[in-house]
Each structure stands twice: as structure tokens, then as C-alpha cells.
C-alpha atoms as a PDB file:
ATOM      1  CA  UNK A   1       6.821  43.112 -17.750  1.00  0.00           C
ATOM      2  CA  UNK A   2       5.328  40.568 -15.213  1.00  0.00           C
ATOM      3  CA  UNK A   3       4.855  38.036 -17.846  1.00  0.00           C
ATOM      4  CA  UNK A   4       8.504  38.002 -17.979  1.00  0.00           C
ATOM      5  CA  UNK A   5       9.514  37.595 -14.628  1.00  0.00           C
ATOM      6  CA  UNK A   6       6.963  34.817 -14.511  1.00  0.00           C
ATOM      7  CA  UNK A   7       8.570  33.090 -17.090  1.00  0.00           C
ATOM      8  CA  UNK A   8      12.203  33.583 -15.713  1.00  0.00           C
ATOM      9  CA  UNK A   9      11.228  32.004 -12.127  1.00  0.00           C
ATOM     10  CA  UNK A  10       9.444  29.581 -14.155  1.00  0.00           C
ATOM     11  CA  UNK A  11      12.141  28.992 -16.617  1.00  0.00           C
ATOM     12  CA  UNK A  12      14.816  28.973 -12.875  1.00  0.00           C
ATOM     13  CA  UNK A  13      12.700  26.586 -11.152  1.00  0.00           C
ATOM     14  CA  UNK A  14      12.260  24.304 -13.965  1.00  0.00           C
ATOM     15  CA  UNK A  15      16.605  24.474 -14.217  1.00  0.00           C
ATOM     16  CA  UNK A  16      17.139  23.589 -10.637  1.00  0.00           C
ATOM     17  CA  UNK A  17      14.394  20.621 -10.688  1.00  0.00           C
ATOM     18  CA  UNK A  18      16.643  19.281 -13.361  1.00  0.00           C
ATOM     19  CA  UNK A  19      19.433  19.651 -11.238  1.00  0.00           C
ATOM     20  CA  UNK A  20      18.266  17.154  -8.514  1.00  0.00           C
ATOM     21  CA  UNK A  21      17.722  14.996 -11.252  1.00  0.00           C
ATOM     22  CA  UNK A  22      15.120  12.820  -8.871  1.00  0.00           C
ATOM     23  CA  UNK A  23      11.436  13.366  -9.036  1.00  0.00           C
ATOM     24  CA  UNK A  24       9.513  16.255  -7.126  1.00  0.00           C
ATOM     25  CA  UNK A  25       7.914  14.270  -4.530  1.00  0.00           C
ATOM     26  CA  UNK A  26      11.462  13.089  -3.569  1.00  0.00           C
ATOM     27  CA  UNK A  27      12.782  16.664  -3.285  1.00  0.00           C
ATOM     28  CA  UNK A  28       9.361  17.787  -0.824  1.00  0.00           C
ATOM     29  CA  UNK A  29      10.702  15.432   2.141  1.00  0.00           C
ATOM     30  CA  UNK A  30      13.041  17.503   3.660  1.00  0.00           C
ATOM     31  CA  UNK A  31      12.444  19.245   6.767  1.00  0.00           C
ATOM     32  CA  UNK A  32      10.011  17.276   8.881  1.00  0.00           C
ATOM     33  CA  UNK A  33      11.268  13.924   9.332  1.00  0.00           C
ATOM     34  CA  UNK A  34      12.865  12.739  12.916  1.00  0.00           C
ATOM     35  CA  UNK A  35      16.590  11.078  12.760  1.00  0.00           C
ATOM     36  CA  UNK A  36      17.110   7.950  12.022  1.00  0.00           C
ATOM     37  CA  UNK A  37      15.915   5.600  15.412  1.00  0.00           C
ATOM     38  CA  UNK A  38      17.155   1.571  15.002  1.00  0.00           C
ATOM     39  CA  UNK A  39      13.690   0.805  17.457  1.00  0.00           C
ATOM     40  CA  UNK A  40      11.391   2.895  15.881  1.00  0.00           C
ATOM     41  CA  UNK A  41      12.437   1.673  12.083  1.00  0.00           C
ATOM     42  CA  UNK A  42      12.154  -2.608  13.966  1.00  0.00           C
ATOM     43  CA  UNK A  43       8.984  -1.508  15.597  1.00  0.00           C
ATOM     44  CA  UNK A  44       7.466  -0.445  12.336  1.00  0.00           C
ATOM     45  CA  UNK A  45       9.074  -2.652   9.883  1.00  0.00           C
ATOM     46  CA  UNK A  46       7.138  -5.589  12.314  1.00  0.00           C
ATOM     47  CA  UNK A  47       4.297  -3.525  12.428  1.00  0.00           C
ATOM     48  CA  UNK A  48       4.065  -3.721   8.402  1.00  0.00           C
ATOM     49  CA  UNK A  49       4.748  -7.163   8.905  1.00  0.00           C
ATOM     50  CA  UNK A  50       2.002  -8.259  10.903  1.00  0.00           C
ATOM     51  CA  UNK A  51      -0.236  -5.761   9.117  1.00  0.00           C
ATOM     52  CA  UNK A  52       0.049  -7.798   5.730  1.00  0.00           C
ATOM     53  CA  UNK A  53      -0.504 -11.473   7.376  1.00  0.00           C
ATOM     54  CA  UNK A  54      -3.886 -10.018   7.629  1.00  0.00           C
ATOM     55  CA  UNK A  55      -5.709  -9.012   3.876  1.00  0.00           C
ATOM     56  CA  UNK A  56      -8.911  -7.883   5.083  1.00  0.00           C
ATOM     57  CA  UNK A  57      -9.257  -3.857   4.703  1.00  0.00           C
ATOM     58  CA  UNK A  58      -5.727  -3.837   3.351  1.00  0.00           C
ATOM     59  CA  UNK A  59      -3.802  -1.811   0.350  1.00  0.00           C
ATOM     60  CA  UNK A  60      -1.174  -2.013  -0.344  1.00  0.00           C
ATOM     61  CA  UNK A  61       0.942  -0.175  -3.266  1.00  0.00           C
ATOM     62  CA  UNK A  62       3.842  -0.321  -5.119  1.00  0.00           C
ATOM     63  CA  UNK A  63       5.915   1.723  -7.304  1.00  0.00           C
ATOM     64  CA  UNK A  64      10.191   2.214  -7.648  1.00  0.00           C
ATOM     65  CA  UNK A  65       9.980   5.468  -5.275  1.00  0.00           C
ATOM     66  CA  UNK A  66       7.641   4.185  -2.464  1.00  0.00           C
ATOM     67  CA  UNK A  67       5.401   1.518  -0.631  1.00  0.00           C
ATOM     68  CA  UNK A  68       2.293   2.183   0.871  1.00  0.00           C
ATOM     69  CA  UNK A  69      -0.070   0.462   3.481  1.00  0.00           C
ATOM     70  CA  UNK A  70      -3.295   1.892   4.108  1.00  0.00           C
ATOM     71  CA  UNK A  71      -6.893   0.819   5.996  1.00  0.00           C
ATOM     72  CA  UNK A  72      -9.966   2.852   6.451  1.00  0.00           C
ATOM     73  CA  UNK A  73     -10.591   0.127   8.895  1.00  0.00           C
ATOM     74  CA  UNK A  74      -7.955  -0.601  11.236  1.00  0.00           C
ATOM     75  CA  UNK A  75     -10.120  -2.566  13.842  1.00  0.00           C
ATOM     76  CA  UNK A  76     -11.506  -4.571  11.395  1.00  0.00           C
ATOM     77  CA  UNK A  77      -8.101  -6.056   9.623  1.00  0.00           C
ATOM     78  CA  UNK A  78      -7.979  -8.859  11.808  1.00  0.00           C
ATOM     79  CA  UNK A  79     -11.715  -9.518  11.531  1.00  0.00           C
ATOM     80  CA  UNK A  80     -13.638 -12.115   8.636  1.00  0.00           C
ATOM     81  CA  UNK A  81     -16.267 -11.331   7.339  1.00  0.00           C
ATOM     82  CA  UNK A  82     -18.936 -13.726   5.977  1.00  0.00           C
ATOM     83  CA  UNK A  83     -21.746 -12.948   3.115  1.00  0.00           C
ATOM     84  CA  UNK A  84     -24.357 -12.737   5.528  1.00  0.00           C
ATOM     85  CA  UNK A  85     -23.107 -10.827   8.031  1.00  0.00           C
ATOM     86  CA  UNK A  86     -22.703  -7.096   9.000  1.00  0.00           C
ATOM     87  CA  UNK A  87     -20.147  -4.857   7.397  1.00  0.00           C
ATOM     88  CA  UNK A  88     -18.334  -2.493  10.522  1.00  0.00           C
ATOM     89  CA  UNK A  89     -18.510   0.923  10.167  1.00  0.00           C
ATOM     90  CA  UNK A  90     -14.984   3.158  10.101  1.00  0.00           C
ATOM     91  CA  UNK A  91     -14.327   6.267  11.555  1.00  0.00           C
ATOM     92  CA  UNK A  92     -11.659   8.473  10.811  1.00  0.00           C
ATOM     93  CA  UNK A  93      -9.993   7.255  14.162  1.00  0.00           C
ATOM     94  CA  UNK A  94      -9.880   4.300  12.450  1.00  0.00           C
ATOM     95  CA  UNK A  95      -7.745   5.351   9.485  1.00  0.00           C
ATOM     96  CA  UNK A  96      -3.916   4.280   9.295  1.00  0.00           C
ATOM     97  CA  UNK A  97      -1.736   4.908   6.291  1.00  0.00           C
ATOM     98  CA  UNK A  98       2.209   4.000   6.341  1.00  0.00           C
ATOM     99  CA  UNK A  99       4.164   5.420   3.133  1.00  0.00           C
ATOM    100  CA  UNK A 100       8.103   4.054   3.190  1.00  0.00           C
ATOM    101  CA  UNK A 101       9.778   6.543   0.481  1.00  0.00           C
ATOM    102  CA  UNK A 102      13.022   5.024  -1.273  1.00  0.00           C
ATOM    103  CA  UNK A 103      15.935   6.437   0.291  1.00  0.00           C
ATOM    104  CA  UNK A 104      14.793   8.416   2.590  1.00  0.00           C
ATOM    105  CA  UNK A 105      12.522   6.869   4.929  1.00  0.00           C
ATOM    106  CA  UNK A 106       9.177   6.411   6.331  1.00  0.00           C
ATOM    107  CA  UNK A 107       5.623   8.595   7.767  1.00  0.00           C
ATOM    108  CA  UNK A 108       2.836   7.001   9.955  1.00  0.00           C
ATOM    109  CA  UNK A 109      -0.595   8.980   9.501  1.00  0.00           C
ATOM    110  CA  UNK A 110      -3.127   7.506  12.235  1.00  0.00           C
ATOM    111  CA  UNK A 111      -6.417   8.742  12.319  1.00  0.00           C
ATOM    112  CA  UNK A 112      -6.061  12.096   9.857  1.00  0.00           C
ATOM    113  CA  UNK A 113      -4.856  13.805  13.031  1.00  0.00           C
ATOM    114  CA  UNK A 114      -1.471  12.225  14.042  1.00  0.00           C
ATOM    115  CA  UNK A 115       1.202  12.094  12.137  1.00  0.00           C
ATOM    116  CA  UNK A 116       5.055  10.910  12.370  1.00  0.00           C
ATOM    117  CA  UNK A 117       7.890  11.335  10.283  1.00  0.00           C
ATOM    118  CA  UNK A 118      11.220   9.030  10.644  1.00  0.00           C
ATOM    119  CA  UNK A 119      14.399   9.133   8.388  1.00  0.00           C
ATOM    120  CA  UNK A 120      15.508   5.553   7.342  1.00  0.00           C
ATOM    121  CA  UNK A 121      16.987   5.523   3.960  1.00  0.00           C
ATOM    122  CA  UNK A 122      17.455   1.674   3.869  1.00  0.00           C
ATOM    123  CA  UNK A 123      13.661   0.674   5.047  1.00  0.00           C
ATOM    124  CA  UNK A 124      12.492   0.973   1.210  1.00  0.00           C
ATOM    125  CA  UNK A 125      14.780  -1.258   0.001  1.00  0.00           C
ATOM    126  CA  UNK A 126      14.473  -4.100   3.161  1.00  0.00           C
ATOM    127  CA  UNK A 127      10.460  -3.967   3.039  1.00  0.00           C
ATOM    128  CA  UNK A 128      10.176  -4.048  -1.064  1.00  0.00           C
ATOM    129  CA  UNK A 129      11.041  -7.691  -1.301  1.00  0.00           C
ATOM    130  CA  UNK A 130       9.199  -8.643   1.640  1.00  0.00           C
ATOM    131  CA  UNK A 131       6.017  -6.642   0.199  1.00  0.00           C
ATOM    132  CA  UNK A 132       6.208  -7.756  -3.548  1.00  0.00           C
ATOM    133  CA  UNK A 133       5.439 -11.160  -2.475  1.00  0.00           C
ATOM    134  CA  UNK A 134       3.217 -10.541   0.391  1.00  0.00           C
ATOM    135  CA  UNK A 135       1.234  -8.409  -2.377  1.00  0.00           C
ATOM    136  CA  UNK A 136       1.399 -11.474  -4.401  1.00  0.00           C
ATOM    137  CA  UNK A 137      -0.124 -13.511  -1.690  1.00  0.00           C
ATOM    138  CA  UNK A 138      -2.223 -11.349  -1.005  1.00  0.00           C
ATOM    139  CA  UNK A 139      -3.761 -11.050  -4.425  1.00  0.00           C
ATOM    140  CA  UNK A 140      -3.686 -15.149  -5.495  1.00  0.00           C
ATOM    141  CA  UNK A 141      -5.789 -15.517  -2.056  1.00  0.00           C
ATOM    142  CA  UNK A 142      -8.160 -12.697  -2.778  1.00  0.00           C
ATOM    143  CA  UNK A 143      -9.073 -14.152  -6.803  1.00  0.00           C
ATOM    144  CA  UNK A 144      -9.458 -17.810  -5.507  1.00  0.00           C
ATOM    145  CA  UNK A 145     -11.808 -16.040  -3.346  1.00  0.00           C
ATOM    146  CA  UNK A 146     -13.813 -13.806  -5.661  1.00  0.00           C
ATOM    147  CA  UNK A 147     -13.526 -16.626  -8.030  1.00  0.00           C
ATOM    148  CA  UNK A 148     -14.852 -19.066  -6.026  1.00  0.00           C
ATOM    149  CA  UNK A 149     -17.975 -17.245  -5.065  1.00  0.00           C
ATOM    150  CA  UNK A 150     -18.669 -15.896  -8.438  1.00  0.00           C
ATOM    151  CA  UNK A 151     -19.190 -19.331  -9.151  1.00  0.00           C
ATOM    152  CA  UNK A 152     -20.967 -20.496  -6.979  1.00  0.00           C
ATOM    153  CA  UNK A 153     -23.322 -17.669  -6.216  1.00  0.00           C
ATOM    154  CA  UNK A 154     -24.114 -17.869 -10.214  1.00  0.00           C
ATOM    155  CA  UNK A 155     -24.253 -21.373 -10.517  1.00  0.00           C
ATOM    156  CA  UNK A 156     -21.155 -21.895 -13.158  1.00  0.00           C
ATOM    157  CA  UNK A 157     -19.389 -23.597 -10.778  1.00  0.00           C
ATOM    158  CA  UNK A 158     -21.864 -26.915 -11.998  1.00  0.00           C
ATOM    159  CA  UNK A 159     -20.845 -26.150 -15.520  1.00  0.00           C
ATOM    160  CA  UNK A 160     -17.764 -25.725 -14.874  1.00  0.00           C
ATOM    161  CA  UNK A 161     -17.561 -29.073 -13.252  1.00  0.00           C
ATOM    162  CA  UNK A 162     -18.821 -30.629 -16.202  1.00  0.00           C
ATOM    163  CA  UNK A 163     -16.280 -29.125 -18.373  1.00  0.00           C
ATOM    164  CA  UNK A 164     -13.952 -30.585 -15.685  1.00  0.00           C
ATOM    165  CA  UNK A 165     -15.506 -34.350 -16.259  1.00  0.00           C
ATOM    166  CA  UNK A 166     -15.133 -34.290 -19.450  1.00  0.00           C
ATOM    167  CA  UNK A 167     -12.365 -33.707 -20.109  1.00  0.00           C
ATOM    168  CA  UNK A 168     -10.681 -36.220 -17.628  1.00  0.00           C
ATOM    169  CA  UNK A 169     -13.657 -38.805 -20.099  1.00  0.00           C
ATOM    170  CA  UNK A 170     -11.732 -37.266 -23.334  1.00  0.00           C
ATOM    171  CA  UNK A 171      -8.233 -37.936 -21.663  1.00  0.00           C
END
């Protein structure tokens, strides 16, 4: 008898998920979020912005329902870092993470502890443009970078150069 009340709520979930026809994360945001504030959507949509100008300690991610920034190390975004030198510790007060869901809008974790919720169902579709080629940037920067000093801390980069020679001799 309980097996088949399981199976009916199952069965009636499963029916009204279909229903929505949008994907089960979508349907969780519902009751938390803040209304829609035209400062508080600039404020963070420049936050993002100057966030990305800056690739150290960044992620960003990408996918047709959301965008996501996140750091482990917020001081330390702004910071280089060279080979030789020391790596700065995080903290969890330290921790950001900004998640822009399509059509509905956008929630600021800082520090594991504080958390906001705003509606703004056109931020998604302002910020994915702007993100899709600062990701690109971001990512040509980064290999010419790991490139470069995979060459040279192995020593290819002299082969590599000789390759380089010769064929501008066989030209």
C-alpha cells in the first residue's frame, strides 16, 4: 500500500515538472529573491565588470541557464604573482561567488555567511555577451602564459626556436 502512494506522488511530481517545461533549478528560485532595484542590478553588473579585468583567482562559468563568478581569494584578484614568490592564504571571509540565472536574476554569496538575492530577469542576457568574450580573453591570456613558461622552464622553447629558423631558411 505505501509503495503505491510513493509511486503516485512520484508519478504527480514528475507530471507537474513537465508542466513548467524549464529545468528544476529554474523552478527552486522562487521565494527569496528581493524586487527588482535599477542601482543594485548597475552596481553589480560593474562589479562583474571590474571583477573580470582582473584573471588572477578568477572562474568564471558558462552555460544557457546561468553565469557564474567565483574566487576563493578575493584580496588577492588584483594581486600578481611571480614563480618565486609566496602564494596568499584564503579564508572563508575571503570567498565571493556571483551566480546571474537567465530570466530571473542574480545572488551574491560573500564569505559563506552573507548572502543576497535580487530579481533582474534581463541581467543574464546583458552580462552573457560581455562574459563570453571576457572568458575568451581571459583564457588566450592564461595559455600564452602557461605556454610560455612550459617552455621555457623545460627548455623547448630553444628547440622550438630552431624549428622557427628553419623554417624561415626553407622559405
Amino acid at each position: 500500500m505505501k509503495s503505491n502512494k510513493i509511486k503516485k506522488i512520484v508519478k504527480q511530481t514528475i507530471e507537474e515538472m513537465r508542466e513548467y517545461d524549464r529545468p528544476v533549478k529554474s523552478v527552486m528560485y522562487t521565494n527569496d529573491w528581493g524586487k527588482y532595484d535599477s542601482d543594485v542590478s548597475d552596481k553589480v553588473k560593474t562589479m562583474i565588470l571590474n571583477l573580470t579585468n582582473y584573471r588572477n583567482n578568477i572562474n568564471i562559468s558558462i552555460n544557457s541557464d546561468s553565469l557564474s563568478i567565483s574566487t576563493d581569494n578575493l584580496s588577492g584578484v588584483k594581486k600578481t604573482y611571480s614563480n618565486n614568490g609566496p602564494v596568499s592564504k584564503s579564508n572563508d571571509d575571503d570567498y565571493l561567488s556571483i551566480e546571474i540565472i537567465k530570466n530571473t536574476g542574480f545572488t551574491i554569496n560573500k564569505g559563506y555567511r552573507t548572502r543576497t538575492n535580487y530579481l533582474d530577469p534581463k541581467m543574464f542576457d546583458e552580462l552573457l555577451p560581455l562574459l563570453t568574450e571576457k572568458l575568451a580573453q581571459i583564457n588566450s591570456e592564461n595559455f600564452k602564459e602557461i605556454w610560455t613558461d612550459i617552455m621555457k622552464e623545460s627548455g623547448l622553447i630553444r628547440d622550438n626556436n630552431i624549428d622557427e629558423l628553419l623554417k624561415q631558411i626553407n622559405e
